[in-house]
N, C-alpha and C. Protein backbone atom coordinates (compact mmCIF):
# COMPACT_ATOMS: atom_id res chain seq x y z
N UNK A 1 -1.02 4.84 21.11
CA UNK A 1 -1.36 4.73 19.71
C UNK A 1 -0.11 5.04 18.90
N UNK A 2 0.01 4.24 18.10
CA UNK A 2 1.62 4.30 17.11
C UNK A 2 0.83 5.21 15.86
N UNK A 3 0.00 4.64 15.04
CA UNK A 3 -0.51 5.13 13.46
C UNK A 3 -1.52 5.42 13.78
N UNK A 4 -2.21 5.99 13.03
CA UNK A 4 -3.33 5.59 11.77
C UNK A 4 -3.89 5.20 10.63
N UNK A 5 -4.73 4.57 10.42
CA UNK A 5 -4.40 3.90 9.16
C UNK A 5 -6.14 4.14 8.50
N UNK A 6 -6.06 4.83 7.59
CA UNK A 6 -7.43 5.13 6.26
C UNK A 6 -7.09 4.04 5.03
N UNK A 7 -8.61 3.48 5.73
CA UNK A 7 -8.70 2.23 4.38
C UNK A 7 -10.11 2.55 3.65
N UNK A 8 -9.73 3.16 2.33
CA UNK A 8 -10.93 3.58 0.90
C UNK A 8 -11.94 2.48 1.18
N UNK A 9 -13.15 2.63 0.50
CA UNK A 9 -13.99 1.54 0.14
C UNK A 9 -13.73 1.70 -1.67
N UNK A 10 -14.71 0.65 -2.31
CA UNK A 10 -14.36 0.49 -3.48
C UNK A 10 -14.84 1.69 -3.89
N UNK A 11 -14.79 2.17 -5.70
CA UNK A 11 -15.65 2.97 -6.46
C UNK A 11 -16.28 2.61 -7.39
N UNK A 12 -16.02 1.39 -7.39
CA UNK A 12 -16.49 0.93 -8.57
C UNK A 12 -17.22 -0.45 -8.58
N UNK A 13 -17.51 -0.84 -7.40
CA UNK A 13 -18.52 -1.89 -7.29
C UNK A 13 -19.09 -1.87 -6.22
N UNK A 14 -20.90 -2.47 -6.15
CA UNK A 14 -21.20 -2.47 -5.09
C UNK A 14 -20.97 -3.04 -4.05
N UNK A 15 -20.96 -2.88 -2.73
CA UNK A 15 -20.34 -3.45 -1.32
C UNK A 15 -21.14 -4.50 -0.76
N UNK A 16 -20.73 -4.73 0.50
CA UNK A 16 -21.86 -6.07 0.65
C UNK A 16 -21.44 -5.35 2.09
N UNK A 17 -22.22 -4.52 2.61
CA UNK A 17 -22.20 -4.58 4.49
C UNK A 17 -23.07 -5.31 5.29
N UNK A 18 -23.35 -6.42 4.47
CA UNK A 18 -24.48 -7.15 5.35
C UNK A 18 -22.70 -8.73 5.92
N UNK A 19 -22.22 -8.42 4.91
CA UNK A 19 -20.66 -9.29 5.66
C UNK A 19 -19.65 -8.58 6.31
N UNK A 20 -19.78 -7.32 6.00
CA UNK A 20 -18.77 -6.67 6.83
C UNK A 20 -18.80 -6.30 8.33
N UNK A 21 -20.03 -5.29 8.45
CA UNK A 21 -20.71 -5.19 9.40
C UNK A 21 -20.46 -5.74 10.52
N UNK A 22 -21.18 -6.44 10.82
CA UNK A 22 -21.44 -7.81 11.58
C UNK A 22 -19.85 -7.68 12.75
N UNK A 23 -19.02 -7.36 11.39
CA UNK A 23 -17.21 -7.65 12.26
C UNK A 23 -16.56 -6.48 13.09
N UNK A 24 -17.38 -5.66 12.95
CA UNK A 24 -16.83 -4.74 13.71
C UNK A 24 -16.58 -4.61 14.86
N UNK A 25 -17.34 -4.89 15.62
CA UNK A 25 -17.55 -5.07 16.91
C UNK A 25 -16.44 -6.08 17.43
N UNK A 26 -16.15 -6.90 16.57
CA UNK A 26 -14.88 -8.06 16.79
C UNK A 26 -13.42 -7.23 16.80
N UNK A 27 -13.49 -5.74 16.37
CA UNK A 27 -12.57 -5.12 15.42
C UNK A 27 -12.71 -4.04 16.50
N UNK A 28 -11.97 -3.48 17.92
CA UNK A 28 -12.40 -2.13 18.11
C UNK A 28 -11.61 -1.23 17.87
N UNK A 29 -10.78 -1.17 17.47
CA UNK A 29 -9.54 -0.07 16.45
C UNK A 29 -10.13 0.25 15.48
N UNK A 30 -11.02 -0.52 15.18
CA UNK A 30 -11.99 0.23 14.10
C UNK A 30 -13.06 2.05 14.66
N UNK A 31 -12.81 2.96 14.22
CA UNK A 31 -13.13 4.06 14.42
C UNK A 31 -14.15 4.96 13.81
N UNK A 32 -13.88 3.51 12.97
CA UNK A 32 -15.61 4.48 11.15
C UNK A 32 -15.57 3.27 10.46
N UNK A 33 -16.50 3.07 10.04
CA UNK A 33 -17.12 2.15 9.23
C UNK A 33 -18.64 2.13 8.81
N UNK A 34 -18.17 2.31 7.53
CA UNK A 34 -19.82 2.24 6.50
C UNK A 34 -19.81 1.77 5.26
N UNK A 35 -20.31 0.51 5.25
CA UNK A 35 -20.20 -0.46 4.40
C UNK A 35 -21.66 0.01 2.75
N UNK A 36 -21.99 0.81 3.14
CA UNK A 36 -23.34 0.88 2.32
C UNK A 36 -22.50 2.25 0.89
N UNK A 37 -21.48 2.99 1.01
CA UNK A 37 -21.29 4.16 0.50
C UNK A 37 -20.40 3.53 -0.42
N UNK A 38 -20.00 4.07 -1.69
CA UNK A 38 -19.02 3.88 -1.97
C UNK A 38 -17.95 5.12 -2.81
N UNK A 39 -16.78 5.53 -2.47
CA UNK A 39 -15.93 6.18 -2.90
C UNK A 39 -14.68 6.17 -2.98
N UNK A 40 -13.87 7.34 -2.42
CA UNK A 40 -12.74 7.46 -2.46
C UNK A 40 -12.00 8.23 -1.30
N UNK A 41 -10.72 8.18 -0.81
CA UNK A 41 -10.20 9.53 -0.41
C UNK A 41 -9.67 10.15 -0.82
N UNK A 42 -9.88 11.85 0.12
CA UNK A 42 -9.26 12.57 -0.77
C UNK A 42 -7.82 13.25 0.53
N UNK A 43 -7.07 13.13 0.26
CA UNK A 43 -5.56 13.43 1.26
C UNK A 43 -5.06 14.59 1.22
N UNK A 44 -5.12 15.70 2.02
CA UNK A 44 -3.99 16.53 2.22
C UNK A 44 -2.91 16.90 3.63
N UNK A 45 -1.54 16.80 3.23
CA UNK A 45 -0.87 16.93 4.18
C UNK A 45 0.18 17.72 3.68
N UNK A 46 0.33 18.26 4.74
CA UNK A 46 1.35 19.32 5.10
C UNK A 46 2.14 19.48 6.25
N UNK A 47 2.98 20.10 6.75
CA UNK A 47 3.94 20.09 7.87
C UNK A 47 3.06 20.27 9.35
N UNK A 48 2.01 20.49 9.62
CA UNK A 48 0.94 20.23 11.00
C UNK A 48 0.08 19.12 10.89
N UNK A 49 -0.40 18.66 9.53
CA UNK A 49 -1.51 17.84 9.89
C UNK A 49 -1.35 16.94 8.56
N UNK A 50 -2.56 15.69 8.52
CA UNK A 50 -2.78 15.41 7.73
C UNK A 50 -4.58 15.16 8.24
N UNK A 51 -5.21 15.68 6.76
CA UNK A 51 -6.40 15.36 6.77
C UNK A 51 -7.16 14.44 5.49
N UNK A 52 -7.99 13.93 5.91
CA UNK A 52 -8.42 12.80 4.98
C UNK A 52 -10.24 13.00 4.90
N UNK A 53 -10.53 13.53 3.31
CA UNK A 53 -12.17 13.73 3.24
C UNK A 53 -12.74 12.21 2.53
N UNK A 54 -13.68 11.66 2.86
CA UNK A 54 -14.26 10.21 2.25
C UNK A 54 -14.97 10.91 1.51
N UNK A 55 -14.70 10.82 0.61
CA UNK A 55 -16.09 11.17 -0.84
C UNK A 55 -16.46 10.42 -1.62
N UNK A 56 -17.83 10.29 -1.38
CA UNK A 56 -18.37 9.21 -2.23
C UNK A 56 -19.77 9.59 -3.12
N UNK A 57 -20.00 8.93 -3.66
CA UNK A 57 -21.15 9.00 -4.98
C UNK A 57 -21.75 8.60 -5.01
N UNK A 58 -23.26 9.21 -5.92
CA UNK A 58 -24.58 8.41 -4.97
C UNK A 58 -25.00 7.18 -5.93
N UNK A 59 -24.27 6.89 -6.90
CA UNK A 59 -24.19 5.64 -7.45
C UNK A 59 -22.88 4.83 -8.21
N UNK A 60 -22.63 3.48 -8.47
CA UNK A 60 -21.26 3.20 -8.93
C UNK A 60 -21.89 2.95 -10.51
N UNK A 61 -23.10 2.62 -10.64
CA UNK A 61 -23.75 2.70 -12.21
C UNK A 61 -23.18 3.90 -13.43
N UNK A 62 -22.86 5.07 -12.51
CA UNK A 62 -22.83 6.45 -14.00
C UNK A 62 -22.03 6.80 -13.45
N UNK A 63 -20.43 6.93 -14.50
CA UNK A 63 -19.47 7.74 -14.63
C UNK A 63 -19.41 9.12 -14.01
N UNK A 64 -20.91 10.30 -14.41
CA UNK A 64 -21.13 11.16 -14.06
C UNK A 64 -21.86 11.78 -12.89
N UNK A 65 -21.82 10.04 -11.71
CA UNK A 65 -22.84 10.39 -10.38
C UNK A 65 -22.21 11.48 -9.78
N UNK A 66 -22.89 12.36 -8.83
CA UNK A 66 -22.71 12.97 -7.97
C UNK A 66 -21.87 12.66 -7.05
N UNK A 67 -21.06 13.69 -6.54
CA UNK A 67 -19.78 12.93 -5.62
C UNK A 67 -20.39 13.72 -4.10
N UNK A 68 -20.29 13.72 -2.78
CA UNK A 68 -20.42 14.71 -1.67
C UNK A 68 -19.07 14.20 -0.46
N UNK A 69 -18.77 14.89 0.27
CA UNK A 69 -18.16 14.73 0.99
C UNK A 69 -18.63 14.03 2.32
N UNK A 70 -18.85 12.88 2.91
CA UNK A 70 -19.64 11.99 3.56
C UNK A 70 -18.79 12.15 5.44
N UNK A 71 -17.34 12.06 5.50
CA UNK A 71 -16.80 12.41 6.42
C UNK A 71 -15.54 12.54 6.06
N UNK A 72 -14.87 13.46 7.00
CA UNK A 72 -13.96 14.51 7.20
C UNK A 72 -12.88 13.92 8.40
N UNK A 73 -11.40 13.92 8.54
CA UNK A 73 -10.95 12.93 9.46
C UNK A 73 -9.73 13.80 9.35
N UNK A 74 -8.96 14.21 10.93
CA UNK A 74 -7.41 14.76 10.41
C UNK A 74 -6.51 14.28 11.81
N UNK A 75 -5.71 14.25 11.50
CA UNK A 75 -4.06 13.77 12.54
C UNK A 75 -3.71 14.78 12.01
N UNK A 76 -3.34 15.54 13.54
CA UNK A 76 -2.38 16.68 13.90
C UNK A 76 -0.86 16.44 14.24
N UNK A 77 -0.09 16.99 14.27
CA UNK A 77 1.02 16.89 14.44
C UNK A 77 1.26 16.57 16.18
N UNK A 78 2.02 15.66 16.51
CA UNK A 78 2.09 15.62 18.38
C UNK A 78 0.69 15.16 18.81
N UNK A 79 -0.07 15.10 18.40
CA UNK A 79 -1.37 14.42 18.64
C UNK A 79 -2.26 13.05 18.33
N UNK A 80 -1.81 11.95 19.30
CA UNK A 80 -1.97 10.86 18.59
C UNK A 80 -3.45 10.73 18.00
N UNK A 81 -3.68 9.56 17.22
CA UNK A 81 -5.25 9.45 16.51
C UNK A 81 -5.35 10.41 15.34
N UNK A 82 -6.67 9.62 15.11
CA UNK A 82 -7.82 10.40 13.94
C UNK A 82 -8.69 10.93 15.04
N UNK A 83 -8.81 11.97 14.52
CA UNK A 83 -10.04 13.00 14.97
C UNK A 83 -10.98 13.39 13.98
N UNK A 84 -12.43 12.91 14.08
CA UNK A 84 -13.18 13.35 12.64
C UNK A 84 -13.83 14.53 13.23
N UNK A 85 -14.11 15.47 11.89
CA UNK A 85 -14.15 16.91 11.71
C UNK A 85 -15.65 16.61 11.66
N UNK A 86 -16.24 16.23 10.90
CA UNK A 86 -17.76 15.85 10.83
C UNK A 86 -18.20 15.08 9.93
């Protein structure tokens, strides 16, 4: 394994996983995928790791939806991959 690579979903419009879906299985470097959520990441890195939280909101309708932390993902230093936390 050379990288990793964290790709966001939108925040601001709804998704369509009834097209995405379907491709995964075509895709096995794929490691997470959930086409139904929508948010953001949130990144911290420092000199051992980098970790990456998906937070998303329980609607893209109101400015003021609720945000939660959905999954948790970190690359260690000398350790190839993503490893999700939960």
């Amino acid at each position: 394994m050379v990288a990793s690579e964290f790709v966001g979903t939108s925040i601001s419009s709804n998704g369509d996983a009834e097209v995405y879906g379907p491709m995964i299985k075509f895709n096995p470097h794929i490691r997470f995928f959930d086409g139904n959520r929508r948010g953001y990441l949130h990144c911290k890195l420092d000199r051992s790791q980098l970790r990456a939280d998906l937070q998303v909101v329980t609607t893209v309708s109101r400015s003021d939806a609720p945000q939660s932390t959905f999954a948790s993902f970190v690359v260690e230093h000398g350790r190839p991959g993503a490893h999700r936390l939960h």
